[in-house]
PDB file of N, CA and C in Angstrom:
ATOM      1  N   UNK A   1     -23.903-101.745 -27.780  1.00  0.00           N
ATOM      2  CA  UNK A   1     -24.068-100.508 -27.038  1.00  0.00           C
ATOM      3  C   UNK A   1     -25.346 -99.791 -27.455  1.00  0.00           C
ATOM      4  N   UNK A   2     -25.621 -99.826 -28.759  1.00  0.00           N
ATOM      5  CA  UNK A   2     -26.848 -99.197 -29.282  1.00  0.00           C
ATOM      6  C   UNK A   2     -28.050 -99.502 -28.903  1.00  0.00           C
ATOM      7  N   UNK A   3     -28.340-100.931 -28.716  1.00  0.00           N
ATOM      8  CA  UNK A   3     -29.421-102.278 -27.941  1.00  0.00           C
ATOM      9  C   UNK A   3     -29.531-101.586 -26.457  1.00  0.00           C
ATOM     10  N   UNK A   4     -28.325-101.635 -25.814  1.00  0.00           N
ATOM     11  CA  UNK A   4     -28.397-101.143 -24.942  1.00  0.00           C
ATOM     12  C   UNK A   4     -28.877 -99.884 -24.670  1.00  0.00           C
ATOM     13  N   UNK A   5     -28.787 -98.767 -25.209  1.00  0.00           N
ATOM     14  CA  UNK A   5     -29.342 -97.000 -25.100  1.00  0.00           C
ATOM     15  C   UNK A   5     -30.912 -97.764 -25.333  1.00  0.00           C
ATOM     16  N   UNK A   6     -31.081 -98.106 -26.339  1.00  0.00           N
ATOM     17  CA  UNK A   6     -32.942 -98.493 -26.974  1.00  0.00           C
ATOM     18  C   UNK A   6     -33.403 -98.543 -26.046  1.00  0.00           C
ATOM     19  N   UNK A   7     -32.712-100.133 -25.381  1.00  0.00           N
ATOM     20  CA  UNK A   7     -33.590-100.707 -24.392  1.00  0.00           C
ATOM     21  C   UNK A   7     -34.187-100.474 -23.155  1.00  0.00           C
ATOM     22  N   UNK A   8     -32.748 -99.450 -22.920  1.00  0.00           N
ATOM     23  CA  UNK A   8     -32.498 -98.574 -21.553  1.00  0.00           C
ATOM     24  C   UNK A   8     -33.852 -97.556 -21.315  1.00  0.00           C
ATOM     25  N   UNK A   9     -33.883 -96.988 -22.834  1.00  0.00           N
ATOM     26  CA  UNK A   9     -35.212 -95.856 -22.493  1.00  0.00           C
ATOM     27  C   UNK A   9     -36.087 -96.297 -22.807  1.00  0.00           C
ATOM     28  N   UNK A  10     -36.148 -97.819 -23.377  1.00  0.00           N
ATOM     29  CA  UNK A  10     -38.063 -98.717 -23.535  1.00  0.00           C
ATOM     30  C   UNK A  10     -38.026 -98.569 -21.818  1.00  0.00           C
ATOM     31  N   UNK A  11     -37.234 -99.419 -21.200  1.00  0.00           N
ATOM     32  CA  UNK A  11     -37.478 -99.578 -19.629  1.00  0.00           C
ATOM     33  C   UNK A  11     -38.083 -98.278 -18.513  1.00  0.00           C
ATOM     34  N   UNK A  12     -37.258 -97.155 -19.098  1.00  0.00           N
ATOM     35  CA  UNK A  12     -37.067 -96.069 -18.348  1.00  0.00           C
ATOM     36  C   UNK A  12     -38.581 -95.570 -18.944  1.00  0.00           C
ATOM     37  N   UNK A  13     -39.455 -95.296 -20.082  1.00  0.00           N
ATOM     38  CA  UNK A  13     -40.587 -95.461 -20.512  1.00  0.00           C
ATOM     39  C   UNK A  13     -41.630 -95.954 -19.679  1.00  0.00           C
ATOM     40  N   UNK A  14     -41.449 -97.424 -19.799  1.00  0.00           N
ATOM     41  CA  UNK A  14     -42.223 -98.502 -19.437  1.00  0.00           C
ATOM     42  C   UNK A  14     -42.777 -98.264 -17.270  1.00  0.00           C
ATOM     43  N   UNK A  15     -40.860 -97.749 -16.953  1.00  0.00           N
ATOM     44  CA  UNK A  15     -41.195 -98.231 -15.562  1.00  0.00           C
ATOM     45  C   UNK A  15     -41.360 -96.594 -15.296  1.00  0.00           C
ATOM     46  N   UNK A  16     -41.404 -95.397 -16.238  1.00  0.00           N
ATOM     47  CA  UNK A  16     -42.422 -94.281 -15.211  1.00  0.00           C
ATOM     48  C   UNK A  16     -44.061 -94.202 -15.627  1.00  0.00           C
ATOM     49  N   UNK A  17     -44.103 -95.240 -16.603  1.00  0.00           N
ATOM     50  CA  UNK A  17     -45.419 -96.247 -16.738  1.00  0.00           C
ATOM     51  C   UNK A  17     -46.382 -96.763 -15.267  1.00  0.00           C
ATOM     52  N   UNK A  18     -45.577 -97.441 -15.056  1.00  0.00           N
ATOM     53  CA  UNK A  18     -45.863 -99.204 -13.696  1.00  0.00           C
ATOM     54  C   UNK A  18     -45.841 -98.031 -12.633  1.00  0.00           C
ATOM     55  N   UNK A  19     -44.917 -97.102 -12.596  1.00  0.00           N
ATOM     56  CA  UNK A  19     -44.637 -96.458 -11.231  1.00  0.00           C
ATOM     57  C   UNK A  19     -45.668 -94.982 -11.358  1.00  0.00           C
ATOM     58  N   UNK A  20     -47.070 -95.266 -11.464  1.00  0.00           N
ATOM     59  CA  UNK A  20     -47.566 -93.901 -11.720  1.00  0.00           C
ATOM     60  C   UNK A  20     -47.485 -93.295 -10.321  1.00  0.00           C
ATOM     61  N   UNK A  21     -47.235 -91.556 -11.008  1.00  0.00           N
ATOM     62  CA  UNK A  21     -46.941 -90.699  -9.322  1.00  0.00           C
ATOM     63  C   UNK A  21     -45.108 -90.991  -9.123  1.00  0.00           C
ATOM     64  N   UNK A  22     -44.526 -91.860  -9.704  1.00  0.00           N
ATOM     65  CA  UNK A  22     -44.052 -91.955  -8.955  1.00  0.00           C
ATOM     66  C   UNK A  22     -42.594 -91.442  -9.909  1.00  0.00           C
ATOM     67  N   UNK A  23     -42.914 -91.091 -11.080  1.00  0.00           N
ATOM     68  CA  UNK A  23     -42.187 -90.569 -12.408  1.00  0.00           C
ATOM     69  C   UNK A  23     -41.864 -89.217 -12.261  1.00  0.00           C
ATOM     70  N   UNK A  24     -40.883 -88.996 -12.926  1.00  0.00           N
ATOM     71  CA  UNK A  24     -40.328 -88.028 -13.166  1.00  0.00           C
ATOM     72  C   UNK A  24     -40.180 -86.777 -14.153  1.00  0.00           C
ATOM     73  N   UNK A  25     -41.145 -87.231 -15.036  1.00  0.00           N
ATOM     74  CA  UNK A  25     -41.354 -86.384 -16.489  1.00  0.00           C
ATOM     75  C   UNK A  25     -40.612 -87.478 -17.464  1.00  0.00           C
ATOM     76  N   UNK A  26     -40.759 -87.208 -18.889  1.00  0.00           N
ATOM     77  CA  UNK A  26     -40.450 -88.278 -19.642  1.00  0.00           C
ATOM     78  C   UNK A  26     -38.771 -88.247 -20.148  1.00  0.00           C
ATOM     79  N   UNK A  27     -38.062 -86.983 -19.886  1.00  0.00           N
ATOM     80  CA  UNK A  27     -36.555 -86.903 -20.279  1.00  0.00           C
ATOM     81  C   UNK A  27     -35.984 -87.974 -18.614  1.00  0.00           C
ATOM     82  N   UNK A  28     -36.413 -87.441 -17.504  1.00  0.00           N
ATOM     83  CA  UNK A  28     -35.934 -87.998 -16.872  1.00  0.00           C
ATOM     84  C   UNK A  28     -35.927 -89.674 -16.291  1.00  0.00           C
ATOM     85  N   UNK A  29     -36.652 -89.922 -16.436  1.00  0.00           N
ATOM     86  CA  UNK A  29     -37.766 -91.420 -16.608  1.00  0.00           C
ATOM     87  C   UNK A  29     -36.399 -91.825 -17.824  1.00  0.00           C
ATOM     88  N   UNK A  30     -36.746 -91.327 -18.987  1.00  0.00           N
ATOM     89  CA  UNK A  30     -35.419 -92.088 -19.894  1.00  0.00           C
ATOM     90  C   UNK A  30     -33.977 -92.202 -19.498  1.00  0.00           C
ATOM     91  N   UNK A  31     -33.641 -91.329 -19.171  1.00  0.00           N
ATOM     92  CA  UNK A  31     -31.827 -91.311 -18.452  1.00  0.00           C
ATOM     93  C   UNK A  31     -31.956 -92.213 -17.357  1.00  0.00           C
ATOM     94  N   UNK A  32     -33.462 -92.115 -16.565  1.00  0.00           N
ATOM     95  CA  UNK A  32     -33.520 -93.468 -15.007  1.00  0.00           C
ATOM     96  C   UNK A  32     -33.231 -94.969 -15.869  1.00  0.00           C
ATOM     97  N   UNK A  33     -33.704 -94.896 -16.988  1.00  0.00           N
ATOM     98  CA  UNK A  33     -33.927 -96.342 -17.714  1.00  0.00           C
ATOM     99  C   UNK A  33     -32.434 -96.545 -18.299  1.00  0.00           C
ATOM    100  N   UNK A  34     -31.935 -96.010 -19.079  1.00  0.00           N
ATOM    101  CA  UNK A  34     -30.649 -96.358 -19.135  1.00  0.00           C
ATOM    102  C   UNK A  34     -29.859 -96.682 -17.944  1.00  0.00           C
ATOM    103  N   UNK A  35     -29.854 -95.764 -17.196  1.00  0.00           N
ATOM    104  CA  UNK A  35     -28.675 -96.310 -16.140  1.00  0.00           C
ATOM    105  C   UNK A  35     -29.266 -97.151 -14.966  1.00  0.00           C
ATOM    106  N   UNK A  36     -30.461 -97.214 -15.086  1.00  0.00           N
ATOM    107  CA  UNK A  36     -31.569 -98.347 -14.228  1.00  0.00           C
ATOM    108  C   UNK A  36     -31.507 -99.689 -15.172  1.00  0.00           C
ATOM    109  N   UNK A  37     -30.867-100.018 -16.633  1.00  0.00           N
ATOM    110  CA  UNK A  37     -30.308-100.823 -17.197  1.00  0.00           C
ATOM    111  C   UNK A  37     -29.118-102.016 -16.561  1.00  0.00           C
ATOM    112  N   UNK A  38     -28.048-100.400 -16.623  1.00  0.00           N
ATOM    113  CA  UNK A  38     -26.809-101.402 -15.929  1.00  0.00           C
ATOM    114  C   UNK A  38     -27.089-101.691 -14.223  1.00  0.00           C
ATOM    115  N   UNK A  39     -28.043-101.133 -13.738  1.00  0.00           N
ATOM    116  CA  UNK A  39     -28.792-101.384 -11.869  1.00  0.00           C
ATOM    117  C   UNK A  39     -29.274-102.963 -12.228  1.00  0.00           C
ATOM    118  N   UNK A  40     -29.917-103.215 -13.384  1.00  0.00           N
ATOM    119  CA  UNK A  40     -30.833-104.366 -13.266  1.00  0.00           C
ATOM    120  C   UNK A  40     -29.529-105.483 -13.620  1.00  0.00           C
ATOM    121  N   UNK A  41     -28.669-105.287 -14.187  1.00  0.00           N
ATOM    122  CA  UNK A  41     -27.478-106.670 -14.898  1.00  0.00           C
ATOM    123  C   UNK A  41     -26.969-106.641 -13.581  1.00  0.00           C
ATOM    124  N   UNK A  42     -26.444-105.662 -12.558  1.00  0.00           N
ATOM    125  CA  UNK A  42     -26.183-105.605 -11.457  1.00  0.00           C
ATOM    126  C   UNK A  42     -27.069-106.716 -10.216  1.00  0.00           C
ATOM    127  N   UNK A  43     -27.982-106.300 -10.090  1.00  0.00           N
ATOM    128  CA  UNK A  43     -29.257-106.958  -9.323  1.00  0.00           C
ATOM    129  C   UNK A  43     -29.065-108.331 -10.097  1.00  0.00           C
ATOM    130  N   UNK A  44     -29.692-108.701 -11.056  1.00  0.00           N
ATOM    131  CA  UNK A  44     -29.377-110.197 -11.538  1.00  0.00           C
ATOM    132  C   UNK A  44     -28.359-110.997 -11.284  1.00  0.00           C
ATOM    133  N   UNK A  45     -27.295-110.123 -11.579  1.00  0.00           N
ATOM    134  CA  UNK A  45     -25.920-110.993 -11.169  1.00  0.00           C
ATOM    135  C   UNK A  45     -25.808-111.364  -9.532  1.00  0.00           C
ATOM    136  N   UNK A  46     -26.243-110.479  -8.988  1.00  0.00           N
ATOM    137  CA  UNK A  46     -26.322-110.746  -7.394  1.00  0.00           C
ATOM    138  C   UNK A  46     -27.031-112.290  -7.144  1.00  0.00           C
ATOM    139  N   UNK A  47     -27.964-111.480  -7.927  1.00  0.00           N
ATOM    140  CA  UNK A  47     -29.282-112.855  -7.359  1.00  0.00           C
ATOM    141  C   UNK A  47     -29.390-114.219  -7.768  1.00  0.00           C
ATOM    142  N   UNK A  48     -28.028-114.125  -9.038  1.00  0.00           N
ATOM    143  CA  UNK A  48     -27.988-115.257  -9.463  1.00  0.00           C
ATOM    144  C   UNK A  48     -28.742-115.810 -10.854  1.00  0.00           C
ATOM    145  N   UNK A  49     -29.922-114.655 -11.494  1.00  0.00           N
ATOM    146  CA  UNK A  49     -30.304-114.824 -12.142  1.00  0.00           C
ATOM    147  C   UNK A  49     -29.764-114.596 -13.794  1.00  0.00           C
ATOM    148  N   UNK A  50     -29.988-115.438 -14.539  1.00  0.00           N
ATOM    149  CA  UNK A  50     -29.357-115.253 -16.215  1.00  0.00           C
ATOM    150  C   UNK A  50     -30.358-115.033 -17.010  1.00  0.00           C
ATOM    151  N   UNK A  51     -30.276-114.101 -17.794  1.00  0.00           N
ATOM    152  CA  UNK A  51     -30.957-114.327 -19.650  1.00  0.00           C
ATOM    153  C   UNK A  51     -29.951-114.448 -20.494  1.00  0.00           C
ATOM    154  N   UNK A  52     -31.293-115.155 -21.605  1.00  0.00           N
ATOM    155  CA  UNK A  52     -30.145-115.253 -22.650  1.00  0.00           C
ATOM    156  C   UNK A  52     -29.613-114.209 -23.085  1.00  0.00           C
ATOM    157  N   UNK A  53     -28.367-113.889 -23.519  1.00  0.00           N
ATOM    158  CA  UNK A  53     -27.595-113.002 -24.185  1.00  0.00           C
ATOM    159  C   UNK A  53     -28.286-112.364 -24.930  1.00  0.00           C
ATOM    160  N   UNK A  54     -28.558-113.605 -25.867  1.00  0.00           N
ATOM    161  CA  UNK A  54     -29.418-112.816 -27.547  1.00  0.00           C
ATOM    162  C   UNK A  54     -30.752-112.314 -27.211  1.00  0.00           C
ATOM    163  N   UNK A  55     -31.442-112.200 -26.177  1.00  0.00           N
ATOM    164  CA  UNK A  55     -32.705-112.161 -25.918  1.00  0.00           C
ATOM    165  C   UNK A  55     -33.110-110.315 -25.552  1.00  0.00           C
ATOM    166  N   UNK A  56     -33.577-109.834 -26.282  1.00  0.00           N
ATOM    167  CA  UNK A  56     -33.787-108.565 -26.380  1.00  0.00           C
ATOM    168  C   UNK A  56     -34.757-108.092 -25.270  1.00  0.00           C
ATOM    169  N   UNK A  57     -35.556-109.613 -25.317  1.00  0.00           N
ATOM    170  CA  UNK A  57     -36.828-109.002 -23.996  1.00  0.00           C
ATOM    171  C   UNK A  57     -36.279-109.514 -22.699  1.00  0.00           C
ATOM    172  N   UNK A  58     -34.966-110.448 -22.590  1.00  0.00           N
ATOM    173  CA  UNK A  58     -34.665-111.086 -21.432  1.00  0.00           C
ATOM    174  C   UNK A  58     -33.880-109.297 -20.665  1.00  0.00           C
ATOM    175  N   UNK A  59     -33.083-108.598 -22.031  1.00  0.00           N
ATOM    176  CA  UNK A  59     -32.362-107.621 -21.419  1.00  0.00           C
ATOM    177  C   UNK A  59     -33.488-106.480 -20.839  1.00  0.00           C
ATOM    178  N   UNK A  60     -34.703-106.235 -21.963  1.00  0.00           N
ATOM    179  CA  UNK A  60     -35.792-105.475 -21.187  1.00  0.00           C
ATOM    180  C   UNK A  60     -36.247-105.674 -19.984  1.00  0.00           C
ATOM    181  N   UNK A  61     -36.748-106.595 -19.928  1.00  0.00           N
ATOM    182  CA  UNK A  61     -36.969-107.276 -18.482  1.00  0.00           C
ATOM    183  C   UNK A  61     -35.602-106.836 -17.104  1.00  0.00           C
ATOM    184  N   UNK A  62     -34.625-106.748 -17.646  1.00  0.00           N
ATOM    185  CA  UNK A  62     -33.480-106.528 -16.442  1.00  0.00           C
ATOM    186  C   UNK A  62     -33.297-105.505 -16.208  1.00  0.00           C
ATOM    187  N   UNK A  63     -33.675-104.544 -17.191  1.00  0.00           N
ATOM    188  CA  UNK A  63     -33.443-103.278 -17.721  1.00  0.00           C
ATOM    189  C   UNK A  63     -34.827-102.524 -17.001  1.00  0.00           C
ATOM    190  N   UNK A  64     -35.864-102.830 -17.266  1.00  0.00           N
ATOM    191  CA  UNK A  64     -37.013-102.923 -16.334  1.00  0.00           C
ATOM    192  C   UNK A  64     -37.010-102.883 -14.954  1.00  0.00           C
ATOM    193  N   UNK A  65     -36.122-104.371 -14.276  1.00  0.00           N
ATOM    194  CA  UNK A  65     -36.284-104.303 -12.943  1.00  0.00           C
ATOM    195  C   UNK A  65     -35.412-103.068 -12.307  1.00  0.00           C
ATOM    196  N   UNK A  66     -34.224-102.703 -13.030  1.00  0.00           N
ATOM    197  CA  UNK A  66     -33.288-101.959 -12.415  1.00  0.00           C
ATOM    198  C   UNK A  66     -33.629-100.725 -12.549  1.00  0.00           C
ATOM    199  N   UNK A  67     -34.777 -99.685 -13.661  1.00  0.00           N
ATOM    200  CA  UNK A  67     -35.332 -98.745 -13.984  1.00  0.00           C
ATOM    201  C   UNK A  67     -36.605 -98.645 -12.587  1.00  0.00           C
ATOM    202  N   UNK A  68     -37.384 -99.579 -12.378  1.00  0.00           N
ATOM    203  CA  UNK A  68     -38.072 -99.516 -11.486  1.00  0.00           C
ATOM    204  C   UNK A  68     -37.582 -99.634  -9.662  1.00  0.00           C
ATOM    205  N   UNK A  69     -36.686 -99.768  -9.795  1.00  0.00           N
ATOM    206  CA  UNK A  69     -35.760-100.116  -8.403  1.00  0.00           C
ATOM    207  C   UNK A  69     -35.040 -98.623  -8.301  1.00  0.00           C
ATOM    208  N   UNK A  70     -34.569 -98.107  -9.601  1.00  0.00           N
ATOM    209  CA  UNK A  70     -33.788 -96.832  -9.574  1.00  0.00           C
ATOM    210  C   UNK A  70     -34.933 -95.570  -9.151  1.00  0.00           C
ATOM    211  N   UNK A  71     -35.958 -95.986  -9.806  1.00  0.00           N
ATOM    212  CA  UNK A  71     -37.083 -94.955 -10.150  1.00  0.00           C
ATOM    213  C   UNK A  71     -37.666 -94.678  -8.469  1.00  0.00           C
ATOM    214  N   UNK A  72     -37.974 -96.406  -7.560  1.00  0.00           N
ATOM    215  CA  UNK A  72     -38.224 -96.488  -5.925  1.00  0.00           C
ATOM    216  C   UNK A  72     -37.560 -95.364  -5.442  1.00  0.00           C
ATOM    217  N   UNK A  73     -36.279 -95.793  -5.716  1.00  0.00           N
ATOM    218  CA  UNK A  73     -34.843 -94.788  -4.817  1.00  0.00           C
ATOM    219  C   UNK A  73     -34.678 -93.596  -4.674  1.00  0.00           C
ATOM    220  N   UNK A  74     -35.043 -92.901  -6.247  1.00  0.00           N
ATOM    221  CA  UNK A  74     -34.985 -91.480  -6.240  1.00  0.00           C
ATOM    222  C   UNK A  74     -36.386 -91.088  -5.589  1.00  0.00           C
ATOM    223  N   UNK A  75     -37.587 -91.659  -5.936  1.00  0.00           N
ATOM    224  CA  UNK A  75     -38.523 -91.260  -5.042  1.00  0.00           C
ATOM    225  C   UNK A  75     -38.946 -91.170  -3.783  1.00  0.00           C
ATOM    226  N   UNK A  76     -37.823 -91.702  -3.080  1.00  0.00           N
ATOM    227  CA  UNK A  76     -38.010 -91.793  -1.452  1.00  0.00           C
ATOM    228  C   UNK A  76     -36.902 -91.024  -1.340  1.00  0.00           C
ATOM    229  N   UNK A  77     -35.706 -90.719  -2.049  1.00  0.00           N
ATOM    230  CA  UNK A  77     -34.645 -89.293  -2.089  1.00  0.00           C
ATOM    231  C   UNK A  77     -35.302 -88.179  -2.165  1.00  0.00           C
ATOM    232  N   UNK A  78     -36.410 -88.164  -3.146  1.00  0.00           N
ATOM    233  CA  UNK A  78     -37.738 -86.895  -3.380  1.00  0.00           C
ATOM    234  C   UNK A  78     -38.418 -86.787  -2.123  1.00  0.00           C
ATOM    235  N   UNK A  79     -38.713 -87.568  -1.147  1.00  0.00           N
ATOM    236  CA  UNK A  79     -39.737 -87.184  -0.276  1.00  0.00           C
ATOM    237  C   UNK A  79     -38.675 -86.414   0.668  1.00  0.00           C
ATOM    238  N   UNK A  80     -38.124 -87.233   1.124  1.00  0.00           N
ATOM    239  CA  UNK A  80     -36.774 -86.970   2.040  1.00  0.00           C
ATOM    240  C   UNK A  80     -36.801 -85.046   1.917  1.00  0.00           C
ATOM    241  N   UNK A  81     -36.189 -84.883   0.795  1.00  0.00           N
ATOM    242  CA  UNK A  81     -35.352 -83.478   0.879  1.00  0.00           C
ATOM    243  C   UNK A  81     -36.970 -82.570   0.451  1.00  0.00           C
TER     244      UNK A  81
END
């Protein structure tokens, strides 16, 4: 669970990084990365894709895609309203 919080806000970091403009300030960007964590194990499992378990950068990486997919979403929720 602890791996998980870390990794959640390296991602949530990383992807209001990749997504410039498109971030939220840095508290919020971290809470997108945690729960843009369990978005990315979500998305993988769909798609069929695996990492290894033990692999810290396989979970960044998922943790990543689902932080940057979460981060898309709320920003087209932002234009919207």
């Amino acid at each position: 669970m602890t791996w998980t919080i870390i990794i959640g806000i390296l991602a949530g970091f990383l992807a209001g990084i990749l997504m410039r403009g498109k971030g939220f300030g840095c508290l919020v960007n971290l809470i997108i990365g945690v729960v843009g964590s369990v978005l990315g194990a979500k998305i993988f499992k769909i798609l069929n894709i695996s990492v290894n378990e033990n692999s810290r950068i396989g979970d960044l990486s998922m943790s990543l895609v689902g932080a940057i997919v979460l981060l898309a979403i709320v920003s087209i929720f932002r234009k919207i309203k």
